[in-house]
Protein backbone atom coordinates (compact mmCIF):
# COMPACT_ATOMS: atom_id res chain seq x y z
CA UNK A 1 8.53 27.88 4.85
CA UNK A 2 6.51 25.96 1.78
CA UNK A 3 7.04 22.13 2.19
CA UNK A 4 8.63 22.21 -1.26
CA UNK A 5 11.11 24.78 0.12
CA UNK A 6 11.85 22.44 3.19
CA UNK A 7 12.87 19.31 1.13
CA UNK A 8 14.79 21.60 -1.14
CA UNK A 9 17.21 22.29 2.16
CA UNK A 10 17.15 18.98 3.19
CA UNK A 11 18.67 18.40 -0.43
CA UNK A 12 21.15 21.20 -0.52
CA UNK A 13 22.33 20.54 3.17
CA UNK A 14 23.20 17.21 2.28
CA UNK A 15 27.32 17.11 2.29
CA UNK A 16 29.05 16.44 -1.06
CA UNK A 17 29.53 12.96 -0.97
CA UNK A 18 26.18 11.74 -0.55
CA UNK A 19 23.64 10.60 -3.33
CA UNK A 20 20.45 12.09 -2.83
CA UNK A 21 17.03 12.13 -4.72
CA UNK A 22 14.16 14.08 -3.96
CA UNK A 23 10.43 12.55 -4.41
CA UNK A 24 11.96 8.74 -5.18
CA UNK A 25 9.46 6.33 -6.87
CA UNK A 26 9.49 3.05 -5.63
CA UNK A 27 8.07 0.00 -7.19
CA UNK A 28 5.47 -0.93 -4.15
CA UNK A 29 4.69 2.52 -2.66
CA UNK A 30 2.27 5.04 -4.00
CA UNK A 31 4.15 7.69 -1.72
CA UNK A 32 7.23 7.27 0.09
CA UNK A 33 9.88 9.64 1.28
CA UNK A 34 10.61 12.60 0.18
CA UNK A 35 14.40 12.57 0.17
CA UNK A 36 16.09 9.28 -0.13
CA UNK A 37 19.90 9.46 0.65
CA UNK A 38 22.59 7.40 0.79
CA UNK A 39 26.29 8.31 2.68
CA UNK A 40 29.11 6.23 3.77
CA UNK A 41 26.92 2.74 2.64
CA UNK A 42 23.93 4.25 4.70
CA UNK A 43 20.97 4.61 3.04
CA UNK A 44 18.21 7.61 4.89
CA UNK A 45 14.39 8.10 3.91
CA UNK A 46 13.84 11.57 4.78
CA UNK A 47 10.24 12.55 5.46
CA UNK A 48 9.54 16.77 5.59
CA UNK A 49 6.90 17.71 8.13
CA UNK A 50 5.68 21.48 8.22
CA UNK A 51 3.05 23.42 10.98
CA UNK A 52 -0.31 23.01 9.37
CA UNK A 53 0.34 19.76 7.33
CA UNK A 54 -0.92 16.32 7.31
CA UNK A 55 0.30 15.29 11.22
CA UNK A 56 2.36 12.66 11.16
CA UNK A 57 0.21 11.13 14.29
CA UNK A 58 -2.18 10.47 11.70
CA UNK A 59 -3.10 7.30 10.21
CA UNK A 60 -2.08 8.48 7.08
CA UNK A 61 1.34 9.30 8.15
CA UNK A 62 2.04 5.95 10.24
CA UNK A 63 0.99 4.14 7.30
CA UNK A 64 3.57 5.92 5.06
CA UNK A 65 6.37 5.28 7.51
CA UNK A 66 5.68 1.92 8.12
CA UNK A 67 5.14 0.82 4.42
CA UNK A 68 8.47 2.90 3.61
CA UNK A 69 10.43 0.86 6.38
CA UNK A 70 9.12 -2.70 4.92
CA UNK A 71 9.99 -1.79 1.51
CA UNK A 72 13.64 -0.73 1.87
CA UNK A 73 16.30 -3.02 3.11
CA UNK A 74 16.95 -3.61 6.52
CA UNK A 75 18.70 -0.83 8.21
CA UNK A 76 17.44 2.01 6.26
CA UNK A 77 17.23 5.07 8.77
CA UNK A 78 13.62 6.67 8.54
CA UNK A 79 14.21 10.21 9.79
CA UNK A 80 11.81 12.78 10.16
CA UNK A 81 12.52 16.33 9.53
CA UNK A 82 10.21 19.46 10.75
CA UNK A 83 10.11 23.14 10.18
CA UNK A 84 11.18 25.35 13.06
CA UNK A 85 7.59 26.71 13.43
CA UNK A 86 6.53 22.94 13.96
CA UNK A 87 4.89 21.78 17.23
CA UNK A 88 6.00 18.27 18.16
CA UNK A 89 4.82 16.87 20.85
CA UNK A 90 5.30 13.13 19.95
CA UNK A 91 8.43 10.60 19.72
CA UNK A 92 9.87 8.71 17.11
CA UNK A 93 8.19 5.49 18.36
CA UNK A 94 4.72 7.11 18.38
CA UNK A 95 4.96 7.74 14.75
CA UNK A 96 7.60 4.70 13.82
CA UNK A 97 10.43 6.67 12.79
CA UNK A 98 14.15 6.44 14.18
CA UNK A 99 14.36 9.55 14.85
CA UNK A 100 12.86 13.40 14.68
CA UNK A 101 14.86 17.07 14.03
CA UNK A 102 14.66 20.30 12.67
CA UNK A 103 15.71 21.41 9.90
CA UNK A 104 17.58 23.87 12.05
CA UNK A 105 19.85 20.58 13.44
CA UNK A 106 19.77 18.75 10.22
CA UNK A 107 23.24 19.81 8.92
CA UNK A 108 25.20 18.61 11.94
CA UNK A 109 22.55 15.26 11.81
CA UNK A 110 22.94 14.29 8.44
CA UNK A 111 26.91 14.35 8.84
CA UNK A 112 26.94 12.19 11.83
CA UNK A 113 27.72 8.52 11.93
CA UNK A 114 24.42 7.40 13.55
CA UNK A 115 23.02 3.99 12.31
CA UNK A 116 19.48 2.77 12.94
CA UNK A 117 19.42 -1.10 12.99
CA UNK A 118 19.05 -1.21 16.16
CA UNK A 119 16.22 1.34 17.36
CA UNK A 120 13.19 -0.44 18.84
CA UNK A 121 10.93 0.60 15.99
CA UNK A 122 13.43 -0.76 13.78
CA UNK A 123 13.67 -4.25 15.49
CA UNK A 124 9.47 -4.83 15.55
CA UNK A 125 9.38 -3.93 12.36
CA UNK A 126 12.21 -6.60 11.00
CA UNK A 127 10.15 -8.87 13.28
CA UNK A 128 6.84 -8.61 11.09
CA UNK A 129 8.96 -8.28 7.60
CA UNK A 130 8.45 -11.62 6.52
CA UNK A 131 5.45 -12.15 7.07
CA UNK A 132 4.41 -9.14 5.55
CA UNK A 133 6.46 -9.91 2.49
CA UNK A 134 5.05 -13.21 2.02
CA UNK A 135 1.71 -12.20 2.48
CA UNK A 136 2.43 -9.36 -0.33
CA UNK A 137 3.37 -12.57 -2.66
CA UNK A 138 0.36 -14.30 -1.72
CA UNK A 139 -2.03 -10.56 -2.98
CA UNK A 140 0.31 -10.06 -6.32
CA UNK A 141 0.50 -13.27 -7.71
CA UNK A 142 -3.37 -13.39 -7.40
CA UNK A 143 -4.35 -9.80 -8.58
CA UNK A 144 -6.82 -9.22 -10.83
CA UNK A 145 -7.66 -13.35 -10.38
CA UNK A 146 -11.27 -14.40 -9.98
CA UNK A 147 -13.11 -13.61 -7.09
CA UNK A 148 -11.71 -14.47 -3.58
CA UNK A 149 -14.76 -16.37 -2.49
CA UNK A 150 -14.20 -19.21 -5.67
CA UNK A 151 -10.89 -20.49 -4.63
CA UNK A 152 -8.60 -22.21 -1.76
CA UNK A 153 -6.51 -20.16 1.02
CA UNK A 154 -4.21 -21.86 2.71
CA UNK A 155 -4.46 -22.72 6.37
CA UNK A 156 -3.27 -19.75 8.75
CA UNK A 157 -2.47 -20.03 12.40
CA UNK A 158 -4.88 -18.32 14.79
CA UNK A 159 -6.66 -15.10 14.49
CA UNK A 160 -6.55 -12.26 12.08
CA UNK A 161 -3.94 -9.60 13.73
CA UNK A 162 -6.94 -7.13 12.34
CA UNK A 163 -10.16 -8.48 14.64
CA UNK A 164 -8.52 -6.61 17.75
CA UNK A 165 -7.96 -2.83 15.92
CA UNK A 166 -11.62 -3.43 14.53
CA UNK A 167 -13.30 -4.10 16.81
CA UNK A 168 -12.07 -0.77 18.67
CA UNK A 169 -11.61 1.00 15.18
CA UNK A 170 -12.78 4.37 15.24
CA UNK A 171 -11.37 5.43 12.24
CA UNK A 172 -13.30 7.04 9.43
CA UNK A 173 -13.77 5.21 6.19
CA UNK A 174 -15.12 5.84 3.26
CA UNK A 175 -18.87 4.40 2.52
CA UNK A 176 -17.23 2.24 -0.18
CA UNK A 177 -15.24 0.61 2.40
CA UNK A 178 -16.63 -2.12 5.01
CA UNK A 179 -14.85 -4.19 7.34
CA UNK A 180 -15.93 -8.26 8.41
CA UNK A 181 -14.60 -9.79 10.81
CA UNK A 182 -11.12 -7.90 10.33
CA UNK A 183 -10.89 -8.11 6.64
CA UNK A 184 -11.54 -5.01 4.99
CA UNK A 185 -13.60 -4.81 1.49
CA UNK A 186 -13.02 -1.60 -0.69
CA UNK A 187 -15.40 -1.20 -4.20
CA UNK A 188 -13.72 1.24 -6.00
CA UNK A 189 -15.78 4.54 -7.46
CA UNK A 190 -12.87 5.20 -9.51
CA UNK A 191 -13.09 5.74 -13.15
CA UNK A 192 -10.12 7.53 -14.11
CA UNK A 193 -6.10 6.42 -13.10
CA UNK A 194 -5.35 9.65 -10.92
CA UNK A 195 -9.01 8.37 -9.03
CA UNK A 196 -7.85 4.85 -8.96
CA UNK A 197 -4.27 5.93 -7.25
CA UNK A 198 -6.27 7.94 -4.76
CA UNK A 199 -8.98 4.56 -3.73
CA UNK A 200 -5.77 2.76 -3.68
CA UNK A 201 -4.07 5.38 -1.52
CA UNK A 202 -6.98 5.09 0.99
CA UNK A 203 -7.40 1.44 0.92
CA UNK A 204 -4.06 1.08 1.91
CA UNK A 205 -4.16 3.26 5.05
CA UNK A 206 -7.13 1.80 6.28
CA UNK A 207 -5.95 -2.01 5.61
CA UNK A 208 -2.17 -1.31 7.60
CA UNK A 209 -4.19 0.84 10.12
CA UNK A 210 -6.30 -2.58 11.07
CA UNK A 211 -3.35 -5.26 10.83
CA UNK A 212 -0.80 -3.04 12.83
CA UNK A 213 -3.23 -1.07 14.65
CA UNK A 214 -1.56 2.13 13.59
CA UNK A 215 -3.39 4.44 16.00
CA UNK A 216 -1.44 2.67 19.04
CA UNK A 217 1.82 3.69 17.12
CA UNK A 218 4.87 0.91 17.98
CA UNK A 219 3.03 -0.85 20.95
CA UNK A 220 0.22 -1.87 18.03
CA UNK A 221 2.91 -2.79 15.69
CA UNK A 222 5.08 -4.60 18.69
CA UNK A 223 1.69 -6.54 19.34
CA UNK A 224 1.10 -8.04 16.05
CA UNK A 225 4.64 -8.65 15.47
CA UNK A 226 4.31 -11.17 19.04
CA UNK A 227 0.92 -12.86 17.73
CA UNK A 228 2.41 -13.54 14.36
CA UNK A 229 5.89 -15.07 15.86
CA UNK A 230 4.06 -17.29 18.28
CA UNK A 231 1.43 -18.47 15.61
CA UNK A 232 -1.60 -17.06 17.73
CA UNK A 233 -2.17 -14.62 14.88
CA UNK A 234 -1.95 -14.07 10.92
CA UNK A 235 -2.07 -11.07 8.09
CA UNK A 236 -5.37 -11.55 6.60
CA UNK A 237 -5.87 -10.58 3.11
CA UNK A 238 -8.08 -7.64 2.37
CA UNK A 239 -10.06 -6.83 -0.72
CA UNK A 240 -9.77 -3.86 -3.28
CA UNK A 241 -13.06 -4.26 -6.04
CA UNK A 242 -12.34 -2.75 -8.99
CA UNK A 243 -15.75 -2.85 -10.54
CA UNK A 244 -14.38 -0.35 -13.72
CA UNK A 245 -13.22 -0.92 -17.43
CA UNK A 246 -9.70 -1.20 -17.72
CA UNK A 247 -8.40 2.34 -18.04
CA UNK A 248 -6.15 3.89 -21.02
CA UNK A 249 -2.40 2.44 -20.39
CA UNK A 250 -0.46 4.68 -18.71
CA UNK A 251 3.70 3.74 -17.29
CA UNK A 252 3.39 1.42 -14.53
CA UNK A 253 -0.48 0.98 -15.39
CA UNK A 254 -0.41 -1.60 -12.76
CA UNK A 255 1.44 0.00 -9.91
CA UNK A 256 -1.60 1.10 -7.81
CA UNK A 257 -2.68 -2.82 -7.31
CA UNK A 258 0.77 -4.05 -6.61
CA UNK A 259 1.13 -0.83 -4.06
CA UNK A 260 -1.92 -2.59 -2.88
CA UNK A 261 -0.92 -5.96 -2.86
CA UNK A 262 2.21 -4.66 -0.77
CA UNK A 263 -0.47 -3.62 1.96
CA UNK A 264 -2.25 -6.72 2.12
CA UNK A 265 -5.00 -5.62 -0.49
CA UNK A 266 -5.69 -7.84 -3.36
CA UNK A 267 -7.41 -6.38 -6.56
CA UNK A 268 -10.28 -8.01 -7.72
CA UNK A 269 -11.74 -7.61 -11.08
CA UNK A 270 -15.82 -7.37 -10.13
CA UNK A 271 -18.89 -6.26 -12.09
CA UNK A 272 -21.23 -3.87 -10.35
CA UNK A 273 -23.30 -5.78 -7.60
């Protein structure tokens, strides 16, 4: 079955009375679900997974789930849905989800009155929500402002939440990324918007892979969510150098660098070094 085919029966097996949109845009994500729903005041991000597509062990994947669960209200259910050819050998806490079927089980799931506000992922990750949010304030009101090293931060409690995950990082990056002491620097190559989206896309994954330390699934999340509550710890704010012309206007020009502000990654405006 074609991925496009799976979220096209997640949308049909849907009952009557819910709403449902496939391939939802959402203000601060660059990709989110793939079928949002809402049923009996619930609201559902349904994410398709098919054998031989993007694992959703990978970084990649974890970052997608965990940027979809900050950006929806509280309570949203992030549900995972796989083919019935699909190997899974992992949990809903490994990849932050609430919880994982097939598409085989998904008509009897998606009727049932199960609620997710209270799944473990679901509590770490209201845990870390405000500081996440405020550090997302923090990136947008500042984007596209001079360069970071000309002006003030304020004063943050302990260490960066991103020293531990790089210092055992093993993740690779792209030679236009580099990471100091935590805080990761990205110089964009891109010169056209569909090349900017994809920087941006990247950028992303590798900044929420270092401040949650994605690659440890919940436990990483569940230990930057203690540092940050007991002030031993703080979001740092990456980097994303745009070192282009501003590109032809396009709807939402500006949505890649608030999607990046929402991970942590403030746009700079830079000249060529």
């Amino acid at each position: 079955m074609q991925r496009r085919q799976l979220v096209h029966q997640v949308m049909t097996e849907l009952d009557s009375a819910t709403e449902r949109v496939d391939y939802p845009d959402h203000p601060l994500l660059l990709r989110g679900p793939d079928v949002l729903a809402l049923a009996r005041g619930r609201l559902t991000a349904y994410f398709v997974y098919k054998a031989g597509g993007t694992r959703p062990t990978s970084t990649q994947e974890r970052s997608r789930f965990l940027l979809t669960r900050l950006a929806f209200p509280p309570g949203t259910g992030i549900v995972l849905v796989t083919d019935t050819t699909a190997t899974v050998d992992f949990g809903p806490n490994d990849i932050l989800v609430d919880a994982i079927v097939t598409i085989r089980e998904f008509a009897q799931f998606s009727r049932s009155s199960t609620r997710f506000e209270s799944t473990d992922t679901a509590d770490v990750i209201e845990d870390v929500r405000r500081f996440h949010s405020a550090r997302f304030a923090e990136a947008w009101t500042r984007a596209f402002d001079v360069p970071e090293p000309t002006r003030a931060r304020s004063e943050r409690p302990g260490d960066p939440t991103s020293e531990i995950a790089a210092r055992r990082d093993n993740l690779k990056r792209a030679r236009w990324m580099q990471v100091d002491n935590g805080v990761l620097h990205a110089r964009s190559p891109a010169r056209t918007g569909s090349d900017l989206r994809r920087a941006v896309a990247r950028t992303t994954v590798a900044a929420t892979s270092l401040d949650y330390d994605l690659t440890l699934g919940l436990s990483g999340v569940a230990e930057t969510s203690a540092k940050l509550r007991s002030g031993n710890g703080h979001l740092v704010m990456h980097y994303f150098h745009d070192e282009q012309a501003p590109r032809k206007p396009a709807f939402d020009a500006f949505k890649p660098q608030r999607a990046a502000a929402f991970a942590g990654v403030e746009a700079v405006r830079s000249g060529p070094e």
